[in-house]
PDB file of N, CA and C in Angstrom:
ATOM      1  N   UNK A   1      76.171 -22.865  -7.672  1.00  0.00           N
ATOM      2  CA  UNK A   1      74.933 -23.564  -7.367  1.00  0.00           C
ATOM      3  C   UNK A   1      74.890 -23.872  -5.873  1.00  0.00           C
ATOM      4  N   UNK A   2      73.970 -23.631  -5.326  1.00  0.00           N
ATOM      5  CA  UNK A   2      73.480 -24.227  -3.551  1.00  0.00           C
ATOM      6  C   UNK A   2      73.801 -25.330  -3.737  1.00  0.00           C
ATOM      7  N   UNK A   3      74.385 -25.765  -2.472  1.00  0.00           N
ATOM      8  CA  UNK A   3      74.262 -27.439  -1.844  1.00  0.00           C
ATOM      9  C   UNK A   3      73.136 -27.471  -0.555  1.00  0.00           C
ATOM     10  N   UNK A   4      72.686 -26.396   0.090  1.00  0.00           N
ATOM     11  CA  UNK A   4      71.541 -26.806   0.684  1.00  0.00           C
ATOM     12  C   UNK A   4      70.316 -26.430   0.055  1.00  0.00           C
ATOM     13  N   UNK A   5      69.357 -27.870   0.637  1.00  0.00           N
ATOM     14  CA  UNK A   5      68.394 -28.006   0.382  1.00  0.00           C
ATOM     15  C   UNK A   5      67.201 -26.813   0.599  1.00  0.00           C
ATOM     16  N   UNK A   6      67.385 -25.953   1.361  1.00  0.00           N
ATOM     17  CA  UNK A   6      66.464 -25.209   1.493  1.00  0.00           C
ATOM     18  C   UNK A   6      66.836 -23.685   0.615  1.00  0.00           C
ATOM     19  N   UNK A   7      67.947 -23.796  -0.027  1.00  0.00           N
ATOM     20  CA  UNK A   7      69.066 -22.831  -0.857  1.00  0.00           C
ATOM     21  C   UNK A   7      68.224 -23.395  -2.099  1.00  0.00           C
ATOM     22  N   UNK A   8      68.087 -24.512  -2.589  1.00  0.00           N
ATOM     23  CA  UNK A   8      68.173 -25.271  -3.650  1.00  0.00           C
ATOM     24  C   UNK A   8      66.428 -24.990  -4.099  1.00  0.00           C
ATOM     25  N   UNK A   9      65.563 -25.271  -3.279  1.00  0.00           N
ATOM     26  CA  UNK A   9      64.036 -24.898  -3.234  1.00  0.00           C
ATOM     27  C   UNK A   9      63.732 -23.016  -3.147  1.00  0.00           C
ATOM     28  N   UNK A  10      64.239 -22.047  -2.526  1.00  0.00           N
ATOM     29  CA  UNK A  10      64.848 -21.234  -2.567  1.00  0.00           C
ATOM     30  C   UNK A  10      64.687 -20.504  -4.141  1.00  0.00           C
ATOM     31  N   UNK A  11      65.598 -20.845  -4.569  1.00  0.00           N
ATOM     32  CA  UNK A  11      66.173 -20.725  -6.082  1.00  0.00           C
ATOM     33  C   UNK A  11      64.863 -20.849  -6.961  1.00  0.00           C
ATOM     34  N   UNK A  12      64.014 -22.263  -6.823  1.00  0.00           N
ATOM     35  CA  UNK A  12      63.373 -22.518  -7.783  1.00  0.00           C
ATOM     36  C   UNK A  12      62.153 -21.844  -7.571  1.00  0.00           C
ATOM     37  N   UNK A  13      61.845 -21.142  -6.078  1.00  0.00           N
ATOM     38  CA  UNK A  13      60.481 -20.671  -5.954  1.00  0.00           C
ATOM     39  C   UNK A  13      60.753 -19.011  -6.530  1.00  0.00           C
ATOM     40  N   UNK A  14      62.093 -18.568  -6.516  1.00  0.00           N
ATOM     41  CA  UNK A  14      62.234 -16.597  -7.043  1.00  0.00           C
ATOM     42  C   UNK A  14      62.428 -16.674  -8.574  1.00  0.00           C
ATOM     43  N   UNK A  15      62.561 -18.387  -8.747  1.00  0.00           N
ATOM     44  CA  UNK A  15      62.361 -18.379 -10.372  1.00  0.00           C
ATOM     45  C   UNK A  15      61.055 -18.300 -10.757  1.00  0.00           C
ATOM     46  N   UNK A  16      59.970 -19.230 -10.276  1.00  0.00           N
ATOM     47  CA  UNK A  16      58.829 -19.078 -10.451  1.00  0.00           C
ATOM     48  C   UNK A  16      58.179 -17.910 -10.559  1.00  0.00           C
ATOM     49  N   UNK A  17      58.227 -17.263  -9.147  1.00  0.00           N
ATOM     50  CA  UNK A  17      58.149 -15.724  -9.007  1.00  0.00           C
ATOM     51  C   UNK A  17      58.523 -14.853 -10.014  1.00  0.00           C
ATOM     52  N   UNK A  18      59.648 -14.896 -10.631  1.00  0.00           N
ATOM     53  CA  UNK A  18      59.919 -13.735 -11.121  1.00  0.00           C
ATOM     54  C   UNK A  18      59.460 -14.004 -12.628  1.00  0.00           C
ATOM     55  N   UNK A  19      59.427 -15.250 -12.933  1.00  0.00           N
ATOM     56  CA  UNK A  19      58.331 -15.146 -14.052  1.00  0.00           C
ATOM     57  C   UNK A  19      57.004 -14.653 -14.403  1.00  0.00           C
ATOM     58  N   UNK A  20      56.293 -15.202 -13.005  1.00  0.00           N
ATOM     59  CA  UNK A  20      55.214 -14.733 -13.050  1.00  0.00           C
ATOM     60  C   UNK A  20      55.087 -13.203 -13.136  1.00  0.00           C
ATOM     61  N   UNK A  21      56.062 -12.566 -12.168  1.00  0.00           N
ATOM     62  CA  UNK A  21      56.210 -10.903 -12.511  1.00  0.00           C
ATOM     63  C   UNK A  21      56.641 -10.366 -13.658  1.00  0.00           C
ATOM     64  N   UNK A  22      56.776 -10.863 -14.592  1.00  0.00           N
ATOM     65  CA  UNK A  22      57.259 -10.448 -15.918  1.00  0.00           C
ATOM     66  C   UNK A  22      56.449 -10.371 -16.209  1.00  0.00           C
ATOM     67  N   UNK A  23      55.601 -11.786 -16.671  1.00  0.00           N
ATOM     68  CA  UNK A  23      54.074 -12.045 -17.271  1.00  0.00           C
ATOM     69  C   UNK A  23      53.311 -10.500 -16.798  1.00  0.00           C
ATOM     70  N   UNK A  24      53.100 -10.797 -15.961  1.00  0.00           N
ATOM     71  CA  UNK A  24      52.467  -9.757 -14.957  1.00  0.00           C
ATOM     72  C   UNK A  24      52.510  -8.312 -15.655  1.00  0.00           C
ATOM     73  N   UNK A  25      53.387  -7.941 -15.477  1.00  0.00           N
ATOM     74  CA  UNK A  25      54.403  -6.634 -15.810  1.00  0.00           C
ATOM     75  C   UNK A  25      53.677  -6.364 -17.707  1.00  0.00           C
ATOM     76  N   UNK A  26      54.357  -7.260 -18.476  1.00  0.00           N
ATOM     77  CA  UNK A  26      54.072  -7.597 -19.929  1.00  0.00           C
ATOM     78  C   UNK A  26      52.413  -6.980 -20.042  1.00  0.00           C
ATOM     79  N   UNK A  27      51.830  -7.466 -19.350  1.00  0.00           N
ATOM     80  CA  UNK A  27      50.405  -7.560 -19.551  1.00  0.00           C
ATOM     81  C   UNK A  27      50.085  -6.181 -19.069  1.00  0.00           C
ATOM     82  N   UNK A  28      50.499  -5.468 -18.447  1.00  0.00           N
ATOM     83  CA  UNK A  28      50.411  -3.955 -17.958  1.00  0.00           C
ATOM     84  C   UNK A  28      51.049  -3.142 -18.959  1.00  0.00           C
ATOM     85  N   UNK A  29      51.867  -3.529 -19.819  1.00  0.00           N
ATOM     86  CA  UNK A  29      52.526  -2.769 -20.841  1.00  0.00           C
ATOM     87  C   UNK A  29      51.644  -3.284 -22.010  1.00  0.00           C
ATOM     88  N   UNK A  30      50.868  -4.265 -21.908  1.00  0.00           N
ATOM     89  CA  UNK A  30      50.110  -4.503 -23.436  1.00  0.00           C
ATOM     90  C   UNK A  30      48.776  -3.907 -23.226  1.00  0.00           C
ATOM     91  N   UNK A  31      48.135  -3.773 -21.916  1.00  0.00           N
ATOM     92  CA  UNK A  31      47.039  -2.766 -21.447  1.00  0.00           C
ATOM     93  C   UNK A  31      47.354  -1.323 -21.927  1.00  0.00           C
ATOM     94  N   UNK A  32      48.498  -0.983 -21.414  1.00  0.00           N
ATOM     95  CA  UNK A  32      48.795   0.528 -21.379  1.00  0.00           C
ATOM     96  C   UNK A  32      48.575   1.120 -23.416  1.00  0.00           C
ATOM     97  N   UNK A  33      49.419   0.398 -24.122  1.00  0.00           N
ATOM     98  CA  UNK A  33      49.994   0.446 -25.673  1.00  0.00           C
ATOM     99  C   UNK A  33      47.936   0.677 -25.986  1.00  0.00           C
ATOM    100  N   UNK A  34      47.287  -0.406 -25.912  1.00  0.00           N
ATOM    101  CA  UNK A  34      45.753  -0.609 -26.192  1.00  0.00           C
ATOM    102  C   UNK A  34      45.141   0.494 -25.848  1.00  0.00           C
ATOM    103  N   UNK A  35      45.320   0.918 -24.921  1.00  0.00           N
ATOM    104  CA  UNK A  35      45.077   2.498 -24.701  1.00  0.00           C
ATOM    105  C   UNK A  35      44.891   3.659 -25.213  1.00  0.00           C
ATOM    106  N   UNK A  36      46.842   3.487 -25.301  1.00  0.00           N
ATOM    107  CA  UNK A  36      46.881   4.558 -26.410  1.00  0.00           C
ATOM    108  C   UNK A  36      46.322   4.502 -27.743  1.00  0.00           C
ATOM    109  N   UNK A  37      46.477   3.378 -28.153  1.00  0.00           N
ATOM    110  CA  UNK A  37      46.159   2.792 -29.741  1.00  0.00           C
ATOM    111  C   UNK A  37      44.701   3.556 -30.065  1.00  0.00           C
ATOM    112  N   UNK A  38      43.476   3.070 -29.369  1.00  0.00           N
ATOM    113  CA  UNK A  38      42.046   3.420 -29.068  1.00  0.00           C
ATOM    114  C   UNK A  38      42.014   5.416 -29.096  1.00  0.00           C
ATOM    115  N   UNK A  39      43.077   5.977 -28.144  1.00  0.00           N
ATOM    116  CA  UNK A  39      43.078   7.047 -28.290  1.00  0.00           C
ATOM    117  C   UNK A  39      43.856   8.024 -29.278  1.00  0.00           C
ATOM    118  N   UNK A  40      44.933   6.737 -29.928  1.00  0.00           N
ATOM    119  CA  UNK A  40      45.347   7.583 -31.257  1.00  0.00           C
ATOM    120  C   UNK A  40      44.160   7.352 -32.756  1.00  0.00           C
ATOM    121  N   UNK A  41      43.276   6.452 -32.573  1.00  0.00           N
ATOM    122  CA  UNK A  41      42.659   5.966 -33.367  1.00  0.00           C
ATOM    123  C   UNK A  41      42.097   7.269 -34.102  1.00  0.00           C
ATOM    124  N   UNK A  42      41.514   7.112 -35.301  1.00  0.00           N
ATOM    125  CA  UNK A  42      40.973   8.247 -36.156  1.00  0.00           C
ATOM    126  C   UNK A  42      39.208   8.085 -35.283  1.00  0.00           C
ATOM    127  N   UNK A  43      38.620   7.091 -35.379  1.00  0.00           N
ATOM    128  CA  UNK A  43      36.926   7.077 -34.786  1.00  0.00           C
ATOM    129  C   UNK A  43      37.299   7.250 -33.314  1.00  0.00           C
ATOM    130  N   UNK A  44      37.180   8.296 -32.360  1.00  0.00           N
ATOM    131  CA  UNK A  44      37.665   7.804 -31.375  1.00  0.00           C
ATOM    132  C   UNK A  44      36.036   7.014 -30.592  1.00  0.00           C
ATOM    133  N   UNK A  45      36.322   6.165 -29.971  1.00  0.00           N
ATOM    134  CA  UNK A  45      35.275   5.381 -29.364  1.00  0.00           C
ATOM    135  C   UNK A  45      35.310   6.068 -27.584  1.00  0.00           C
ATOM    136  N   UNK A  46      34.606   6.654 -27.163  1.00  0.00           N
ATOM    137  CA  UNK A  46      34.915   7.009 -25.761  1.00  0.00           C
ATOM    138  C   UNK A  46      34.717   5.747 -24.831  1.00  0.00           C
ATOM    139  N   UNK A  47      33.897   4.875 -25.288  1.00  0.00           N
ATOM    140  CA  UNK A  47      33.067   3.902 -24.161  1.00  0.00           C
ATOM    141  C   UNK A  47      34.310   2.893 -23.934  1.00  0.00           C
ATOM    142  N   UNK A  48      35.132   2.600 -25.478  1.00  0.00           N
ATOM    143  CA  UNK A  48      36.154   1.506 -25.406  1.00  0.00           C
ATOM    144  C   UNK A  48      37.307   2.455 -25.027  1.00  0.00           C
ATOM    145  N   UNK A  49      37.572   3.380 -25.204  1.00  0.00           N
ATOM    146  CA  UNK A  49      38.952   4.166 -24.454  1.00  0.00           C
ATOM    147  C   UNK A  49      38.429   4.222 -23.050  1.00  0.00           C
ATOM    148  N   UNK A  50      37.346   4.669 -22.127  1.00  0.00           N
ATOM    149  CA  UNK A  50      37.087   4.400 -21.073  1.00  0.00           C
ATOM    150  C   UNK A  50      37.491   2.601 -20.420  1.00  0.00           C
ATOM    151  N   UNK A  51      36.856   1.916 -21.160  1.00  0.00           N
ATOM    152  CA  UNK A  51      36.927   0.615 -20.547  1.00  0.00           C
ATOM    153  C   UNK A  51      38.754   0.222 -20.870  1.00  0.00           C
ATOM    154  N   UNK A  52      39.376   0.175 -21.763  1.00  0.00           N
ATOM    155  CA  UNK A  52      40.879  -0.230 -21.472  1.00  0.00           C
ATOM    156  C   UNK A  52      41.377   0.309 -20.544  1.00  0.00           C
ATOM    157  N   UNK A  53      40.821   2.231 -20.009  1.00  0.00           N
ATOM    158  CA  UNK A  53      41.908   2.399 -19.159  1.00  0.00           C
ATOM    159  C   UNK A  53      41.297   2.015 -17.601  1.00  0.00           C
ATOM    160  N   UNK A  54      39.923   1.436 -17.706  1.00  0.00           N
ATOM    161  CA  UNK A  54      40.026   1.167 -16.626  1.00  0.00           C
ATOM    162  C   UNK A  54      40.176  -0.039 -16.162  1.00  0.00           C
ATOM    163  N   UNK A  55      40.874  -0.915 -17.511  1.00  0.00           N
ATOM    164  CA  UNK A  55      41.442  -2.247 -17.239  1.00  0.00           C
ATOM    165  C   UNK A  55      42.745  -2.119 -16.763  1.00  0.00           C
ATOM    166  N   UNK A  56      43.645  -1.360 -17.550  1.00  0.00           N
ATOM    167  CA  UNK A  56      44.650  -0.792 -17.274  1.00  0.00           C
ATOM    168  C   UNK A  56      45.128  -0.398 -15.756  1.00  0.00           C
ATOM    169  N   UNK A  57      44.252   0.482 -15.210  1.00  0.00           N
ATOM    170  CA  UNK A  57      43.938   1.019 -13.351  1.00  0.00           C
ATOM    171  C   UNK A  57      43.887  -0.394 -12.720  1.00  0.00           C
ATOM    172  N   UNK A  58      43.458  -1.044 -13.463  1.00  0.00           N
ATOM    173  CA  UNK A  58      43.068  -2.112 -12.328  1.00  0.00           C
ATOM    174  C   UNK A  58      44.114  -3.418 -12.389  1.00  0.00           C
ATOM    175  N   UNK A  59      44.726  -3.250 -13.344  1.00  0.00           N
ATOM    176  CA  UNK A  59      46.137  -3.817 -13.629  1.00  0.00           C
ATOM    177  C   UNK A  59      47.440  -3.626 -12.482  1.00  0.00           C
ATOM    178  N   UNK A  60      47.192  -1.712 -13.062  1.00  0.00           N
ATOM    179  CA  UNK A  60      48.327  -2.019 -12.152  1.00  0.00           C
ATOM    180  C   UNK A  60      47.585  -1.719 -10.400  1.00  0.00           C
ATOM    181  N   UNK A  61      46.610  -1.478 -10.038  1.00  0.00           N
ATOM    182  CA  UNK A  61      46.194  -2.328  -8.569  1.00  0.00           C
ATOM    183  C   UNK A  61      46.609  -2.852  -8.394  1.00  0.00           C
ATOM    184  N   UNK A  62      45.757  -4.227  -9.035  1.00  0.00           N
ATOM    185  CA  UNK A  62      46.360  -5.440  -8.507  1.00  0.00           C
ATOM    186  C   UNK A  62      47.912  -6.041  -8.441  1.00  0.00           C
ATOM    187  N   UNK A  63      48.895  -5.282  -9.010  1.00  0.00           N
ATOM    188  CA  UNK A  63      50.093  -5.265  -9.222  1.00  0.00           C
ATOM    189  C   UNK A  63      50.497  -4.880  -8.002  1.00  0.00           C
ATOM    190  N   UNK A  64      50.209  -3.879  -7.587  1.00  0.00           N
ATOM    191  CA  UNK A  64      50.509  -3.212  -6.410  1.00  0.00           C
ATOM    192  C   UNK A  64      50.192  -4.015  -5.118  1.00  0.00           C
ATOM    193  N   UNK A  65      49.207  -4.754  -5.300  1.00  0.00           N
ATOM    194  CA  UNK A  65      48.331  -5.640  -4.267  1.00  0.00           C
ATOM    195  C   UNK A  65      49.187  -6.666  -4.109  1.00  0.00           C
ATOM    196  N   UNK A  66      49.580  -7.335  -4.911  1.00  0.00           N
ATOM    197  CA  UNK A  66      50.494  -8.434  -5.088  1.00  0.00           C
ATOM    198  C   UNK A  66      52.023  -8.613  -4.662  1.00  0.00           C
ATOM    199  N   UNK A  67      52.116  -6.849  -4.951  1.00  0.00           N
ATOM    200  CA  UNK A  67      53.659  -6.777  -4.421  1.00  0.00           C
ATOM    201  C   UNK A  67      55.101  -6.383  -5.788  1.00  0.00           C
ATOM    202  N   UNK A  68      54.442  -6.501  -6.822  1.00  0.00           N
ATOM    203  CA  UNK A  68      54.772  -6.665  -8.104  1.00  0.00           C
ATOM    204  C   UNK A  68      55.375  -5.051  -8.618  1.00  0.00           C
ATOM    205  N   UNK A  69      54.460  -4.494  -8.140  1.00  0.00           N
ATOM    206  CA  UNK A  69      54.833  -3.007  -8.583  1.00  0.00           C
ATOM    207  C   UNK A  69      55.069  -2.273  -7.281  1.00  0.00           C
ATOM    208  N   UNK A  70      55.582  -1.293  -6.800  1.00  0.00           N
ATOM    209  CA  UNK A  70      55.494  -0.591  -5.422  1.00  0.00           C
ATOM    210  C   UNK A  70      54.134   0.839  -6.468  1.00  0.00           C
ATOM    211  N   UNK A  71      53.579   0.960  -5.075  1.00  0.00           N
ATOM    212  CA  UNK A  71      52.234   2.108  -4.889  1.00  0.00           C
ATOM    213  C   UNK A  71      52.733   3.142  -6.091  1.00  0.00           C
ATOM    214  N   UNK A  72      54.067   3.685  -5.673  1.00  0.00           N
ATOM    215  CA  UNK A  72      53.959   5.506  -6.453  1.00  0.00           C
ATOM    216  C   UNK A  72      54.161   5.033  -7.771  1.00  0.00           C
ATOM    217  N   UNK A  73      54.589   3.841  -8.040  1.00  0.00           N
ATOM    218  CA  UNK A  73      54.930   3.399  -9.540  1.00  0.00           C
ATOM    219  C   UNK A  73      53.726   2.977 -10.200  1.00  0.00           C
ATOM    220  N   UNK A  74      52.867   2.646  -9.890  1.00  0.00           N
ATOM    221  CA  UNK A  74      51.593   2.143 -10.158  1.00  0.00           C
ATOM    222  C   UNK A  74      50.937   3.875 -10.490  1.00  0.00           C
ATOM    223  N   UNK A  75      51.072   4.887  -9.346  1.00  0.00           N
ATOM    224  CA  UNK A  75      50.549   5.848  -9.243  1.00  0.00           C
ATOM    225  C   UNK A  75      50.981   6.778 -10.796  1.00  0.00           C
ATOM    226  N   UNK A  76      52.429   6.815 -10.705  1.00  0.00           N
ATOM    227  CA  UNK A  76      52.683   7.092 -11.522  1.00  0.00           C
ATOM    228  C   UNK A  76      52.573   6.878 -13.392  1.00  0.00           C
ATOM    229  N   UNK A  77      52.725   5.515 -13.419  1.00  0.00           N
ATOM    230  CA  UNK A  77      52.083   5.129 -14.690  1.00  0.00           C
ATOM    231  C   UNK A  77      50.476   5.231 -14.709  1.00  0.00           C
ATOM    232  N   UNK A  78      49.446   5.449 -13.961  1.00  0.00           N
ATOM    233  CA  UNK A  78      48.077   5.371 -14.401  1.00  0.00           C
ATOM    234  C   UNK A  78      48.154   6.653 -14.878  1.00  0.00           C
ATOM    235  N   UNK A  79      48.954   8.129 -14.023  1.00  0.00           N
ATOM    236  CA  UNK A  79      48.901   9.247 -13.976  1.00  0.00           C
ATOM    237  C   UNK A  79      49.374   9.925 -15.251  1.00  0.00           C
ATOM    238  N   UNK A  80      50.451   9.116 -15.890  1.00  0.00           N
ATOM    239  CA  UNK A  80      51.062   9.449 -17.298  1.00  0.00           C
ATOM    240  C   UNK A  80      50.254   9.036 -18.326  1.00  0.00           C
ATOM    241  N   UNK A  81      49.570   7.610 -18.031  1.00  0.00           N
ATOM    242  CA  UNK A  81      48.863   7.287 -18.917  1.00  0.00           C
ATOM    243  C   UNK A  81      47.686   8.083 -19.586  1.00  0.00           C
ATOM    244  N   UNK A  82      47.093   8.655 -17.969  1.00  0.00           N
ATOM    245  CA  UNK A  82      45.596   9.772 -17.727  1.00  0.00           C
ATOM    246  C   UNK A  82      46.534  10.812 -18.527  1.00  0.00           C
ATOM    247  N   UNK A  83      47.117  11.685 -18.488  1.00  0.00           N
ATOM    248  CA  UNK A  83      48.053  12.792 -19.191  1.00  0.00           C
ATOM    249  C   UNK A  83      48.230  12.844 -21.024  1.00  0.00           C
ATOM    250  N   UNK A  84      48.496  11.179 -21.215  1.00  0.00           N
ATOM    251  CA  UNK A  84      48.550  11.130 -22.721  1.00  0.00           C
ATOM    252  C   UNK A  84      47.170  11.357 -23.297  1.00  0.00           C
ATOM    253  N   UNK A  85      46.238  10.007 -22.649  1.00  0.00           N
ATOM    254  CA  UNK A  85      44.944   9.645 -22.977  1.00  0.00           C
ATOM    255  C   UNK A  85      44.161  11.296 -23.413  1.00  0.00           C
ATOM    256  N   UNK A  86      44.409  12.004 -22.372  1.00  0.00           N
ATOM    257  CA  UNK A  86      43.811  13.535 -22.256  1.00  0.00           C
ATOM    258  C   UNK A  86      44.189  14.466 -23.386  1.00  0.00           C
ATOM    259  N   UNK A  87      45.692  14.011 -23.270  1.00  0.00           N
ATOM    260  CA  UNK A  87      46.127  15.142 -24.441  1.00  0.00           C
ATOM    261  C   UNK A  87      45.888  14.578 -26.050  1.00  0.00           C
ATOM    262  N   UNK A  88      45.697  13.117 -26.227  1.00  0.00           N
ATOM    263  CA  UNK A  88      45.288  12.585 -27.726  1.00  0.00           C
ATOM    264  C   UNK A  88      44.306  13.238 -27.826  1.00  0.00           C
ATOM    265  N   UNK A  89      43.134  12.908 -26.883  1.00  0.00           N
ATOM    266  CA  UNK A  89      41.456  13.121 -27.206  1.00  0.00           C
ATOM    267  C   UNK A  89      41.336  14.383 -27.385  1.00  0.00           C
ATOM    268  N   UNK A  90      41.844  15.577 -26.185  1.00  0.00           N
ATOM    269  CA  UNK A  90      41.439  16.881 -26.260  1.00  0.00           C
ATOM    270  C   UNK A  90      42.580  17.654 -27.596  1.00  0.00           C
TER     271      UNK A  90
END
């Protein structure tokens, strides 16, 4: 455990942080699953498979914006996601 004070504050703010990036994170993996779900579905709905994944895109943006995700990783999961989404529907 730190004995300085600025060690000690430190600690409690990369705890905060890294919660919030979990949360964060979680919620990009429960976007992504909704996705697929919509595009494994038997009715497929185009308007609601359109709108999750472009909740999804904008997920991980702002992830990226934040600092949470780095760019090619963001790039990469929208890009796998676009790949599945494509290959359920077609």
């Amino acid at each position: 455990m730190a004995n300085i004070k600025s060690a000690k504050k430190r600690i409690l703010t990369s705890q905060r942080n890294y919660e919030r990036n979990v949360a964060f994170k979680s919620s990009i993996k429960t976007a992504v699953k909704k996705v697929i779900v919509l595009a494994q579905a038997k009715e497929k709905d185009q308007n609601a498979i359109n709108a999750a994944l472009s909740n999804a895109y904008k997920l991980c943006d702002k992830a990226v914006s934040k600092g949470i995700l780095h760019k090619n990783t963001a790039a990469r999961k929208k890009s796998r996601l676009t790949l599945a989404v494509n290959k359920l529907i077609g």
